[in-house]
N, C-alpha and C. Protein backbone atom coordinates (compact mmCIF):
# COMPACT_ATOMS: atom_id res chain seq x y z
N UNK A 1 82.62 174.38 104.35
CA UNK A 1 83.26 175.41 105.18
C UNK A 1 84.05 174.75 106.31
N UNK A 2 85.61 174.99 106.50
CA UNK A 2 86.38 174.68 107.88
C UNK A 2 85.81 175.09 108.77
N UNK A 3 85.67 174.24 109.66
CA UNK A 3 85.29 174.51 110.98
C UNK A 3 86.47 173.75 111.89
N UNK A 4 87.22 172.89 111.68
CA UNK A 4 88.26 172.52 112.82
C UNK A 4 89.53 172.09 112.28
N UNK A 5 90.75 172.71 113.23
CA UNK A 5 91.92 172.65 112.31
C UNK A 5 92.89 171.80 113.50
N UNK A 6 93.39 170.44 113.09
CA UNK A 6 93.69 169.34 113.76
C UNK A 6 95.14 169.44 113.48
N UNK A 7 96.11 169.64 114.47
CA UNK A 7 97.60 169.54 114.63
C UNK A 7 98.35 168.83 114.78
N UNK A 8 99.71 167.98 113.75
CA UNK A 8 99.96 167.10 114.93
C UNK A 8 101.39 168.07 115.42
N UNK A 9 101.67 167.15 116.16
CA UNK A 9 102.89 168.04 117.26
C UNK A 9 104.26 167.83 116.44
N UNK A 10 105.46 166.78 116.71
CA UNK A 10 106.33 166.78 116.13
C UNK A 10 106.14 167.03 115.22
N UNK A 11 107.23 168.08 114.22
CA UNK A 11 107.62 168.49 112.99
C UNK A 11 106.90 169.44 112.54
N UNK A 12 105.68 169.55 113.49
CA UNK A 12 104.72 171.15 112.90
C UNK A 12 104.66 171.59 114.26
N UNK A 13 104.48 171.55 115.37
CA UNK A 13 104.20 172.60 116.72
C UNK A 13 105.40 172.34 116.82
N UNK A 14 106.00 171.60 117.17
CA UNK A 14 107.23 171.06 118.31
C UNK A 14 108.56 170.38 116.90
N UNK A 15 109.47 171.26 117.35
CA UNK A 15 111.02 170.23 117.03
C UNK A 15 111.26 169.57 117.65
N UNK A 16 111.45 168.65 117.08
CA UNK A 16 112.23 167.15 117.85
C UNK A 16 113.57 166.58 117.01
N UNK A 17 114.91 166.81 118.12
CA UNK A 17 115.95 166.37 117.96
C UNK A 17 116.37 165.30 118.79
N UNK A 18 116.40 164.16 118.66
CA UNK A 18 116.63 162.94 119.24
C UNK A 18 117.98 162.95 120.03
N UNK A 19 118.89 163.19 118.87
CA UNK A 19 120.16 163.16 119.57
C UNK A 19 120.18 164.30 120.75
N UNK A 20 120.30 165.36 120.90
CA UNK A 20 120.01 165.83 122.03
C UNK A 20 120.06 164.72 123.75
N UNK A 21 119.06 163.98 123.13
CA UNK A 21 118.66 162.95 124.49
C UNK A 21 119.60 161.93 124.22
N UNK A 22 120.19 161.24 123.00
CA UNK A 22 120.90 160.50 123.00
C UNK A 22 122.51 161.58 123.87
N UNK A 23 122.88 162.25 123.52
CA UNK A 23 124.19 163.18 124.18
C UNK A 23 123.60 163.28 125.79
N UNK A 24 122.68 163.39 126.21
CA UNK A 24 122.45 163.58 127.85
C UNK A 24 122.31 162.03 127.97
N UNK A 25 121.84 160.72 127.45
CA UNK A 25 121.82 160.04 127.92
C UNK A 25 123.47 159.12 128.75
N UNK A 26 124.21 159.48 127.38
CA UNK A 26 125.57 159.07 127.56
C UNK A 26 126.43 159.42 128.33
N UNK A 27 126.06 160.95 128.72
CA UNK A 27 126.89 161.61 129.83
C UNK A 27 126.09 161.33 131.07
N UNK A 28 125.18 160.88 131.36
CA UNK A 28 124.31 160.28 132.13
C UNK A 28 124.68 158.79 132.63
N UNK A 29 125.31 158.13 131.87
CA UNK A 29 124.82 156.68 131.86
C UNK A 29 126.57 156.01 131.71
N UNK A 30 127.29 156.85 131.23
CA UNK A 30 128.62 157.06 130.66
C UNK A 30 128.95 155.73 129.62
N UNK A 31 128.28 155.40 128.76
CA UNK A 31 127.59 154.76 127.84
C UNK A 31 128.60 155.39 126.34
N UNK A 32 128.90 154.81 125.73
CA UNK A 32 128.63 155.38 124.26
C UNK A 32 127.62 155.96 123.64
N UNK A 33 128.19 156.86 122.93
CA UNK A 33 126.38 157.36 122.02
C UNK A 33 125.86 156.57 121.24
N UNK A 34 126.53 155.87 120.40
CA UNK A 34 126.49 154.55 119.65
C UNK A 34 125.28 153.49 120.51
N UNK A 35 125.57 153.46 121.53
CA UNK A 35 124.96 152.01 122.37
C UNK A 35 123.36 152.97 123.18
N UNK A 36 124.01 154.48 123.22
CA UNK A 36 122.45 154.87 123.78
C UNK A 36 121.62 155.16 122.56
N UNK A 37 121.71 155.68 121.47
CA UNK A 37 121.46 155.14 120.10
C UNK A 37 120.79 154.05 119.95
N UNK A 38 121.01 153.34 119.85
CA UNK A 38 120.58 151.95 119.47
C UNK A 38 119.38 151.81 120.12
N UNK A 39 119.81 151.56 121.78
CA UNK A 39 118.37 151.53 123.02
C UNK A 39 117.42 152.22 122.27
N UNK A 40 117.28 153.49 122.14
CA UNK A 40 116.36 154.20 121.84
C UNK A 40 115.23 153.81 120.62
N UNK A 41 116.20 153.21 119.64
CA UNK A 41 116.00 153.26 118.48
C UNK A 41 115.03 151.89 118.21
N UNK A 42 114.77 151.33 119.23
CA UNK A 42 113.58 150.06 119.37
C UNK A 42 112.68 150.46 118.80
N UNK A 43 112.01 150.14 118.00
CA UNK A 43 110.41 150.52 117.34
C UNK A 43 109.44 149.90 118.20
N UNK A 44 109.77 148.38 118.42
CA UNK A 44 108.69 148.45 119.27
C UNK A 44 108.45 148.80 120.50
N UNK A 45 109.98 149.19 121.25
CA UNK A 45 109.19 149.55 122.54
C UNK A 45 108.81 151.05 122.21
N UNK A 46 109.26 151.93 121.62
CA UNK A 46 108.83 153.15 121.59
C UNK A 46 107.59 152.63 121.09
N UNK A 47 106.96 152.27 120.33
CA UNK A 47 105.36 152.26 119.56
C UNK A 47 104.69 151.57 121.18
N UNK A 48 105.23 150.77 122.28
CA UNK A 48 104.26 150.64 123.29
C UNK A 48 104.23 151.62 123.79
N UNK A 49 105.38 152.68 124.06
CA UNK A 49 105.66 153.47 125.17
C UNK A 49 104.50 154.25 124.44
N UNK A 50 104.19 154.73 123.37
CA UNK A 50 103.62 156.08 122.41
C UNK A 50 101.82 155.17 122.90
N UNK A 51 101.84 153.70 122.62
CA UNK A 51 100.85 153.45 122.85
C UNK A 51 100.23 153.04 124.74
N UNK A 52 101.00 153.16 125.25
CA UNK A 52 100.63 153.92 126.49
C UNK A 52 100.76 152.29 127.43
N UNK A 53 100.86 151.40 126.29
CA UNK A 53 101.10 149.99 126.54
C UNK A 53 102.29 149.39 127.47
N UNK A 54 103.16 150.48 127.97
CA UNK A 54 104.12 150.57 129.08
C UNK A 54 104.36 151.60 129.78
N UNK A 55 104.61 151.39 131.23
CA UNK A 55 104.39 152.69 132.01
C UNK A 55 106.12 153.34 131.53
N UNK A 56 106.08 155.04 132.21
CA UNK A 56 107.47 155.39 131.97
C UNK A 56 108.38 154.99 132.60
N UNK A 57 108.07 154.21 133.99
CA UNK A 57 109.03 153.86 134.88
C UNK A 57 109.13 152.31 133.98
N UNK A 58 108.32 151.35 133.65
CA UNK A 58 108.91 150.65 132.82
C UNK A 58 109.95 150.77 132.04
N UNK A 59 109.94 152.10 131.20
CA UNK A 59 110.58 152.14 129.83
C UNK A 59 112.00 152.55 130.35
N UNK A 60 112.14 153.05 131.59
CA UNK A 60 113.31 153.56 132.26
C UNK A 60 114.12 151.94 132.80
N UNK A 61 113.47 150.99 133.26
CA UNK A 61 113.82 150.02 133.78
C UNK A 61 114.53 149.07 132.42
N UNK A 62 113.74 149.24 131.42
CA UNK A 62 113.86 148.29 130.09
C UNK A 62 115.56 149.28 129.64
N UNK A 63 115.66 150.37 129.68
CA UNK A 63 116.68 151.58 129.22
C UNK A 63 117.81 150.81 130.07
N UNK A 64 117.92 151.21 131.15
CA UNK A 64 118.54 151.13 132.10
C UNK A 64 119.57 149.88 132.18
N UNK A 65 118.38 149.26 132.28
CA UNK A 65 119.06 147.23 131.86
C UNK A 65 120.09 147.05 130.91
N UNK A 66 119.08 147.88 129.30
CA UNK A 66 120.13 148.05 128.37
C UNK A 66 121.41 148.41 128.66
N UNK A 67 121.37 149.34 129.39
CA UNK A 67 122.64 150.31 129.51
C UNK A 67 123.13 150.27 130.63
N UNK A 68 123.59 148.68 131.08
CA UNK A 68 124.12 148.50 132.07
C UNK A 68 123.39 148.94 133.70
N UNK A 69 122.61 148.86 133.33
CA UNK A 69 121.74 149.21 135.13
C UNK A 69 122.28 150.78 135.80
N UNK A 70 122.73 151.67 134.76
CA UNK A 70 123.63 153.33 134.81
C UNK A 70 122.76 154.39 134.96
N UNK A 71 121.42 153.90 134.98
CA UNK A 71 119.95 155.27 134.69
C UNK A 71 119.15 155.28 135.69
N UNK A 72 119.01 155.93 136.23
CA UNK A 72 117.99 156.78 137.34
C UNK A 72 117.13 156.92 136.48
N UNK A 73 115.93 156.80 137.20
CA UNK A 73 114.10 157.67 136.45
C UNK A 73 114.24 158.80 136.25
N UNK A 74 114.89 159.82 137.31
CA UNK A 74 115.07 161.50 137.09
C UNK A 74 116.09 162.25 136.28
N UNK A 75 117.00 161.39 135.64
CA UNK A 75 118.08 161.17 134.93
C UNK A 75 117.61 161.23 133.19
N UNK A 76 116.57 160.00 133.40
CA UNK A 76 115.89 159.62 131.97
C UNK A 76 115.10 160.81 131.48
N UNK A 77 114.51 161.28 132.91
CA UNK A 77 112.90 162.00 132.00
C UNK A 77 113.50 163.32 131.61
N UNK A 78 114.94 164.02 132.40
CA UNK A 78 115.40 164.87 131.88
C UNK A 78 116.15 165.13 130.46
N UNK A 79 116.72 163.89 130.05
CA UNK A 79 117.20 163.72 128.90
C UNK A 79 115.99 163.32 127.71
N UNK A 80 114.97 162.61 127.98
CA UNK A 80 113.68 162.37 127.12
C UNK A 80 113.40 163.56 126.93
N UNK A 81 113.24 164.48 127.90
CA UNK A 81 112.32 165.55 127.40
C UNK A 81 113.20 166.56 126.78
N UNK A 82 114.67 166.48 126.90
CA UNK A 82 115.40 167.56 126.09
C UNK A 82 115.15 167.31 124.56
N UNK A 83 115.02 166.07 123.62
CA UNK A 83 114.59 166.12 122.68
C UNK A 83 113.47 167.37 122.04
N UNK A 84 112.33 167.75 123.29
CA UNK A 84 111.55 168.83 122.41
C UNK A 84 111.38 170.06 122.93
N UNK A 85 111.53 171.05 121.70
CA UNK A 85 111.01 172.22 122.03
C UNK A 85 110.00 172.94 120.88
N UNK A 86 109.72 173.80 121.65
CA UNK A 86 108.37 174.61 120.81
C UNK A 86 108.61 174.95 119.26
N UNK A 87 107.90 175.16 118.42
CA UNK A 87 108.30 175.45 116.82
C UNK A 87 107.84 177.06 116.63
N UNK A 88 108.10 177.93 117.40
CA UNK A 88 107.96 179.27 117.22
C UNK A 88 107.46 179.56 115.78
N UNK A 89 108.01 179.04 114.68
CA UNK A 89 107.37 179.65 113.95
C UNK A 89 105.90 179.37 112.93
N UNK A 90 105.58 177.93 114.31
CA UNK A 90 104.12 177.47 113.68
C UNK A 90 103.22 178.05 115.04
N UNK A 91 103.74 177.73 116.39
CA UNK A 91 102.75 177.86 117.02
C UNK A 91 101.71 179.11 117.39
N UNK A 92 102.55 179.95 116.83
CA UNK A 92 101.63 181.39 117.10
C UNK A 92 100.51 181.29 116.04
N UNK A 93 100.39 180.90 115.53
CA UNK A 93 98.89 180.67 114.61
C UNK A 93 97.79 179.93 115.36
N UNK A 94 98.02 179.66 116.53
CA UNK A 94 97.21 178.75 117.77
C UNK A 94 96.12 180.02 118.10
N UNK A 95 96.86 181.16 118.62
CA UNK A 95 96.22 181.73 118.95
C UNK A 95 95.23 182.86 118.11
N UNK A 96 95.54 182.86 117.03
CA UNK A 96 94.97 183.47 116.00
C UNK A 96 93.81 182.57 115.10
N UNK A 97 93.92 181.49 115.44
CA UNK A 97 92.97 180.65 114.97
C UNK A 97 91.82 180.23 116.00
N UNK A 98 92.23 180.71 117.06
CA UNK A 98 91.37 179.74 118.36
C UNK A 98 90.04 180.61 118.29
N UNK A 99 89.67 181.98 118.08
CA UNK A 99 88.30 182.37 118.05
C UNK A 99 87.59 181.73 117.04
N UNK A 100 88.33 181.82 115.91
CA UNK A 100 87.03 181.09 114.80
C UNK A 100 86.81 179.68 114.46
N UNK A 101 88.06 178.51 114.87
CA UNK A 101 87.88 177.33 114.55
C UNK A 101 88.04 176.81 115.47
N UNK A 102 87.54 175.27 115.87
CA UNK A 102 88.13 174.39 116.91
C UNK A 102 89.21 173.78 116.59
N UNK A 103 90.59 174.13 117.87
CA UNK A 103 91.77 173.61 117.25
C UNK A 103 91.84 172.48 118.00
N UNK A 104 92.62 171.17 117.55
CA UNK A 104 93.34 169.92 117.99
C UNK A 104 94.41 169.86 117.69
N UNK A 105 94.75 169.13 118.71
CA UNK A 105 96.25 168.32 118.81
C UNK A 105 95.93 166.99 118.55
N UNK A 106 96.30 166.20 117.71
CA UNK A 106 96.31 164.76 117.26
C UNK A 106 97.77 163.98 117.24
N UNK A 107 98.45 163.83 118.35
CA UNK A 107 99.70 163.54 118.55
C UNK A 107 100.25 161.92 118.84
N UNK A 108 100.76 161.27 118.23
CA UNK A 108 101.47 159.68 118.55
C UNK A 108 102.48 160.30 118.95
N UNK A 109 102.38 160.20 120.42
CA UNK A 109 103.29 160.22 121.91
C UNK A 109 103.30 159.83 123.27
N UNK A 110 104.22 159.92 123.74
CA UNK A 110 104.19 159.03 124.84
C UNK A 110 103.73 159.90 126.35
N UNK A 111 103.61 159.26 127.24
CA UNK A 111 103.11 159.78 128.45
C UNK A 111 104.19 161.06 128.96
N UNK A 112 105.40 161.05 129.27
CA UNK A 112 106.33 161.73 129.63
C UNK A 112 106.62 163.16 128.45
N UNK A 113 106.48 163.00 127.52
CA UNK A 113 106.25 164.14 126.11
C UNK A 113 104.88 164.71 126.34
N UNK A 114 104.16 163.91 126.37
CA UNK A 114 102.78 164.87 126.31
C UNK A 114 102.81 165.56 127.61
N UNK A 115 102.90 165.11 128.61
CA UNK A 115 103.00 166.06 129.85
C UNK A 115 103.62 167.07 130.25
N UNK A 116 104.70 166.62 129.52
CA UNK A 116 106.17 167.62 129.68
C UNK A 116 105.66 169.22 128.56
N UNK A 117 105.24 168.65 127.23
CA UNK A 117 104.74 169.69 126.26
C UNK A 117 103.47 170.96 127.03
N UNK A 118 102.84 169.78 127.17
CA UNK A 118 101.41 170.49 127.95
C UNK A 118 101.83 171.69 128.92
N UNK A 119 102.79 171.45 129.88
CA UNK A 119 103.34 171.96 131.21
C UNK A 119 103.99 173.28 130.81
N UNK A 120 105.08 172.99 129.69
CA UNK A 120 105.65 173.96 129.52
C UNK A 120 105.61 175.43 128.55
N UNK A 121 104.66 174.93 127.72
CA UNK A 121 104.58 175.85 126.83
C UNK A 121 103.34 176.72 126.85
N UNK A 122 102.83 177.83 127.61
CA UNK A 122 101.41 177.92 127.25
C UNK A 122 100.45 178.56 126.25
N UNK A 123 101.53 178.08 125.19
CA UNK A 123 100.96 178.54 123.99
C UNK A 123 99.67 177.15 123.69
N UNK A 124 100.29 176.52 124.12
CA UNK A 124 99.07 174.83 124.00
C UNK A 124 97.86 175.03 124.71
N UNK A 125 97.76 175.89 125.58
CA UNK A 125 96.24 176.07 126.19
C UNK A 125 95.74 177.02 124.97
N UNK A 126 95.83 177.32 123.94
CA UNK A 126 94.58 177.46 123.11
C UNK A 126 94.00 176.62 122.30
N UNK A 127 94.79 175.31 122.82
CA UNK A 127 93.95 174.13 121.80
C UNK A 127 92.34 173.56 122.80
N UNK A 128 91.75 173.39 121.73
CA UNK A 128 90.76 172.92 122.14
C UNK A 128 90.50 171.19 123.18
N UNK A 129 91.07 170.86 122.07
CA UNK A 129 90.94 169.44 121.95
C UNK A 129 92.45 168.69 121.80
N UNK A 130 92.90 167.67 122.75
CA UNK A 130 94.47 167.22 122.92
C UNK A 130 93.57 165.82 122.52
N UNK A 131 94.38 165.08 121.69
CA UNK A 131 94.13 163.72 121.21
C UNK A 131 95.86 163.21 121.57
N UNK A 132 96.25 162.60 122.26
CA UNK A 132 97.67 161.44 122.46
C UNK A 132 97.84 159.91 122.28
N UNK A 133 98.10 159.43 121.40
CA UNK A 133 97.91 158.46 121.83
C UNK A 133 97.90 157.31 122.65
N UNK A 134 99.32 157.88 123.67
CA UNK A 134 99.51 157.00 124.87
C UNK A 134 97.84 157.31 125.73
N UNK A 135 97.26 158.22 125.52
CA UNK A 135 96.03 158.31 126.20
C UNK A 135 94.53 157.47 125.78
N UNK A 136 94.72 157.39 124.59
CA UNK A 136 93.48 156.94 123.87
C UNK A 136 93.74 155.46 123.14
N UNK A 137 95.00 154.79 123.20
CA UNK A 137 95.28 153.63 123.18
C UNK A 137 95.40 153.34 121.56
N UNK A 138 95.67 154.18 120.54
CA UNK A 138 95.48 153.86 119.45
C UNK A 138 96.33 154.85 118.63
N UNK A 139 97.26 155.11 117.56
CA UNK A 139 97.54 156.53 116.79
C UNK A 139 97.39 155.97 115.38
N UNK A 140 98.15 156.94 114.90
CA UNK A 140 97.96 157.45 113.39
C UNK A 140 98.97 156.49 112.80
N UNK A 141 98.72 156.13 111.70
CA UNK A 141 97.86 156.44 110.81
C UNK A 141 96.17 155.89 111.19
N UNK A 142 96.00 155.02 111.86
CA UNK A 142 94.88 154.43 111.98
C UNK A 142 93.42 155.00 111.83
N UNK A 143 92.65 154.40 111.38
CA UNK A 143 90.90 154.94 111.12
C UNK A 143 90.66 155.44 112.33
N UNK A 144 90.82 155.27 113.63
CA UNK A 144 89.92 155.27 114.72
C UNK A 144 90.16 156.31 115.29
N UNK A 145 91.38 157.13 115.24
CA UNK A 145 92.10 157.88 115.98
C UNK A 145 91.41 159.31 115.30
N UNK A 146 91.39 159.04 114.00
CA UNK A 146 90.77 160.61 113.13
C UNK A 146 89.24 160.57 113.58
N UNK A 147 88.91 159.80 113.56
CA UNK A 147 87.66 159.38 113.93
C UNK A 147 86.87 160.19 115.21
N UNK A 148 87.92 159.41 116.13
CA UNK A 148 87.79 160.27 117.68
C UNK A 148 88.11 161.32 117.49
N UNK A 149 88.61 161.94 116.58
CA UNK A 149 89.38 163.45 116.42
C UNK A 149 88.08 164.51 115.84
N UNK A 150 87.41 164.08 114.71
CA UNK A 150 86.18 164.59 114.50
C UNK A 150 84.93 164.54 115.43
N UNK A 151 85.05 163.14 116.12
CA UNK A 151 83.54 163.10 117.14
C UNK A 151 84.11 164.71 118.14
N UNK A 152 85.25 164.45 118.62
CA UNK A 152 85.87 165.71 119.73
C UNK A 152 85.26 166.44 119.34
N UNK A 153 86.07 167.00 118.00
CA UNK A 153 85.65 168.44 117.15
C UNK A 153 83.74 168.66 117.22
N UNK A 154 83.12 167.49 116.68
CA UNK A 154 81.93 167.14 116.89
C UNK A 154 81.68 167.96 114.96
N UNK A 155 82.60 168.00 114.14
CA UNK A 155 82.19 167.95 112.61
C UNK A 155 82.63 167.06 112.19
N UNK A 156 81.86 166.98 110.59
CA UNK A 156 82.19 166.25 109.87
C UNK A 156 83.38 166.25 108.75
N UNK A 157 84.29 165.20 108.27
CA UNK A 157 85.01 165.10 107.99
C UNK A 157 85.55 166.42 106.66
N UNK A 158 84.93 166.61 106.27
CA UNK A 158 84.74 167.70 104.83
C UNK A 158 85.15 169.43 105.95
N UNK A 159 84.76 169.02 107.20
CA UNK A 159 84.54 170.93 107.91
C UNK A 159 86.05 170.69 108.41
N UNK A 160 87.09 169.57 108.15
CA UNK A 160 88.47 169.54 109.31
C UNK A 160 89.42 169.77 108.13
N UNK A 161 90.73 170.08 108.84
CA UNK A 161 91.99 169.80 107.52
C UNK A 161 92.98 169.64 109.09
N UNK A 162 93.51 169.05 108.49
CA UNK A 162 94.93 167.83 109.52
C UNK A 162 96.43 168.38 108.70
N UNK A 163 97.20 168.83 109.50
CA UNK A 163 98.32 168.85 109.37
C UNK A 163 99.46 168.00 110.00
N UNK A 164 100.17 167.66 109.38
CA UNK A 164 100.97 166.10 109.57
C UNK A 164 102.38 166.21 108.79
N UNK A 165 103.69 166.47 109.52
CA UNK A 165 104.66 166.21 108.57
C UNK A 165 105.04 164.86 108.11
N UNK A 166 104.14 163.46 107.97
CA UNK A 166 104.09 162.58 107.75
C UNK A 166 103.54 162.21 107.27
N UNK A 167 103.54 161.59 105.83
CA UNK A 167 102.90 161.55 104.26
C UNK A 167 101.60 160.48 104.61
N UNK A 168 102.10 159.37 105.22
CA UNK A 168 101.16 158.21 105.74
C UNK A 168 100.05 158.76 106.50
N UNK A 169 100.66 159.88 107.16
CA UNK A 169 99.13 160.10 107.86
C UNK A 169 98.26 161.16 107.62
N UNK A 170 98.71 162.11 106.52
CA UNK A 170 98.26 162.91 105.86
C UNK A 170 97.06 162.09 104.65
N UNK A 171 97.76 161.26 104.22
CA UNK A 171 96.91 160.24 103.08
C UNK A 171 95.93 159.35 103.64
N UNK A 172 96.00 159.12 104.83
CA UNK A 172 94.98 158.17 105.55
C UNK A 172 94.19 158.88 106.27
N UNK A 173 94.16 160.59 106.61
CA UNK A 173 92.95 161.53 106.66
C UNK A 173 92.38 162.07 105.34
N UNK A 174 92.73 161.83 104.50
CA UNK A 174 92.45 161.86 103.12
C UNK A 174 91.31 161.41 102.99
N UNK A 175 92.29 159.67 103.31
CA UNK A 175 90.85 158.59 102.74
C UNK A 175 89.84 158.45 103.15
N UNK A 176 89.48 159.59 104.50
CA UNK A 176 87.90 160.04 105.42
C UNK A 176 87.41 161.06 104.94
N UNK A 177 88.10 161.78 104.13
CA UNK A 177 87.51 162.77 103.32
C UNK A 177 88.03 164.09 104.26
N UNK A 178 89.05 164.18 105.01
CA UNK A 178 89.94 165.26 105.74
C UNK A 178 90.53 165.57 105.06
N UNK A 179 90.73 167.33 104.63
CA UNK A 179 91.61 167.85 103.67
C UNK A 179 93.17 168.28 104.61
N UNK A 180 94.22 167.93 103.97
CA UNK A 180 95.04 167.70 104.56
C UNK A 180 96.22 167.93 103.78
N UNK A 181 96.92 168.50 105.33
CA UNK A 181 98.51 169.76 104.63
C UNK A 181 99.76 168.41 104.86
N UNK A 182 100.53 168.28 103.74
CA UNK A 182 101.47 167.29 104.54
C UNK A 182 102.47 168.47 104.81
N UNK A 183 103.03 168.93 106.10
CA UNK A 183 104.17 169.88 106.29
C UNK A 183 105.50 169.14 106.28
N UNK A 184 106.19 170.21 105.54
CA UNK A 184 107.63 169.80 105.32
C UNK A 184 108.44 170.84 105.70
N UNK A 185 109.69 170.65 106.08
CA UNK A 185 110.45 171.81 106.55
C UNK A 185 111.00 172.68 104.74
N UNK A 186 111.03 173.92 105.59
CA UNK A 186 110.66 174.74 104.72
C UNK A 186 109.61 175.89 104.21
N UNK A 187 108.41 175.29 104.58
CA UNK A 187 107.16 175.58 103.65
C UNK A 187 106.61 176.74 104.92
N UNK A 188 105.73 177.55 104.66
CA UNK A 188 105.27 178.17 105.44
C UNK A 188 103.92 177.76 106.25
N UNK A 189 103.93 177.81 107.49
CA UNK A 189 102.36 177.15 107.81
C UNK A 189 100.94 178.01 107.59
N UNK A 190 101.58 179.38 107.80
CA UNK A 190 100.70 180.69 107.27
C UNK A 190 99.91 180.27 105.74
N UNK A 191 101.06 180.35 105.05
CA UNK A 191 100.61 180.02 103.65
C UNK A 191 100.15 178.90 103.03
N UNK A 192 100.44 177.59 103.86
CA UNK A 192 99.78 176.29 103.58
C UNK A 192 98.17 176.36 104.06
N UNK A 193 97.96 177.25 105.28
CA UNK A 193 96.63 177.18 105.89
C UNK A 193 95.84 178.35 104.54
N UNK A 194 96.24 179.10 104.24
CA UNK A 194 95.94 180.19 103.40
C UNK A 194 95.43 179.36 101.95
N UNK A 195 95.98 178.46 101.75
CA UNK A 195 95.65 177.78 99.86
C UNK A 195 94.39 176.77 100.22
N UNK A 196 93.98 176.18 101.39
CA UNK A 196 92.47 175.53 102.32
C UNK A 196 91.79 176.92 102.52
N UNK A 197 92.14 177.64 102.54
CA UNK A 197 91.03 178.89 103.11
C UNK A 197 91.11 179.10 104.37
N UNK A 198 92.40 178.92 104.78
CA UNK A 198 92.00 179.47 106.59
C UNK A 198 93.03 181.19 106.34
N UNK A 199 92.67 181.66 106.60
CA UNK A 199 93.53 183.00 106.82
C UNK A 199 93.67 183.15 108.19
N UNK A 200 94.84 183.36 108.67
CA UNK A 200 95.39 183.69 110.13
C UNK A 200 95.50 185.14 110.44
């Protein structure tokens, strides 16, 4: 029997359009989009920034440099955070789920996103349980992170199902025995929770 239904954010709660922040960065920075592009597009500093392994005023200083020394901190966090907004047509199932199951957020993000999400939307205060990884020093796909995600919940792996528009991390709650939706655009979240047995 489900007992806890684990979220992640981008691509199922929250849209995320990058360029967005790349277009404010450039008119910001008066930069090419091409060259604020690129900055962004670091894997590893975004995977420190997500892993909490650099502060935001760092990641603004590391930006900045890139882009000719042209970026203010209050400049950056406004264009970072234009990348996301709410997914209207997943998140209202938050609240329709919150009497009978424990809900989570299981999110690889960074300090300035998770805060910014939290703040603005208060459809997110019916989650139970917020897992980030800039907070907990570790994300997904990794063992440890689902891990901490069930101790939260406080069930066992068989009572959760994880939704993830990301195949890797859908398959690696799998391999704990988490039944698990990979979401894709398109699909309904109503009806994906409906074929696990959750009715909303």
């Amino acid at each position: 029997m489900l007992q806890a239904v684990i979220f992640d954010l981008g691509g199922v709660l929250i849209n995320v359009d990058p360029e967005r922040t790349v277009q404010h960065l450039a008119q910001a920075t008066g930069q090419p989009l091409a060259a604020c592009a690129n900055v962004l597009a670091d894997p590893l500093l975004r995977r420190e920034f997500q892993l909490g392994q650099i502060s935001s005023q760092d990641m603004v200083r590391h930006l900045s440099a890139k882009l000719e020394g042209g970026l203010h901190f209050a400049q950056f966090v406004d264009a970072w955070n234009r990348m996301v907004e709410e997914n209207r047509q997943t998140t209202w199932v938050l609240e329709r789920l919150r009497a009978r199951y424990t809900l989570l957020v299981l999110t690889n993000t960074n300090p300035l996103h998770d805060a910014y999400i939290r703040e603005t939307w208060p459809v997110f205060q019916h989650v139970h349980h917020w897992i980030a990884s800039c907070q907990v020093g570790c994300c997904k796909p990794e063992t440890q992170i689902f891990q901490l995600a069930l101790r939260r919940a406080q069930v066992p792996a068989h009572a959760a199902v994880f939704i993830d528009d990301t195949k890797e991390h859908t398959e690696a709650a799998r391999r704990l025995g988490i039944q698990a939706i990979h979401f894709a655009p398109g699909l309904s979240l109503e009806k994906e929770l409906a074929a696990v047995g959750l009715h909303v």
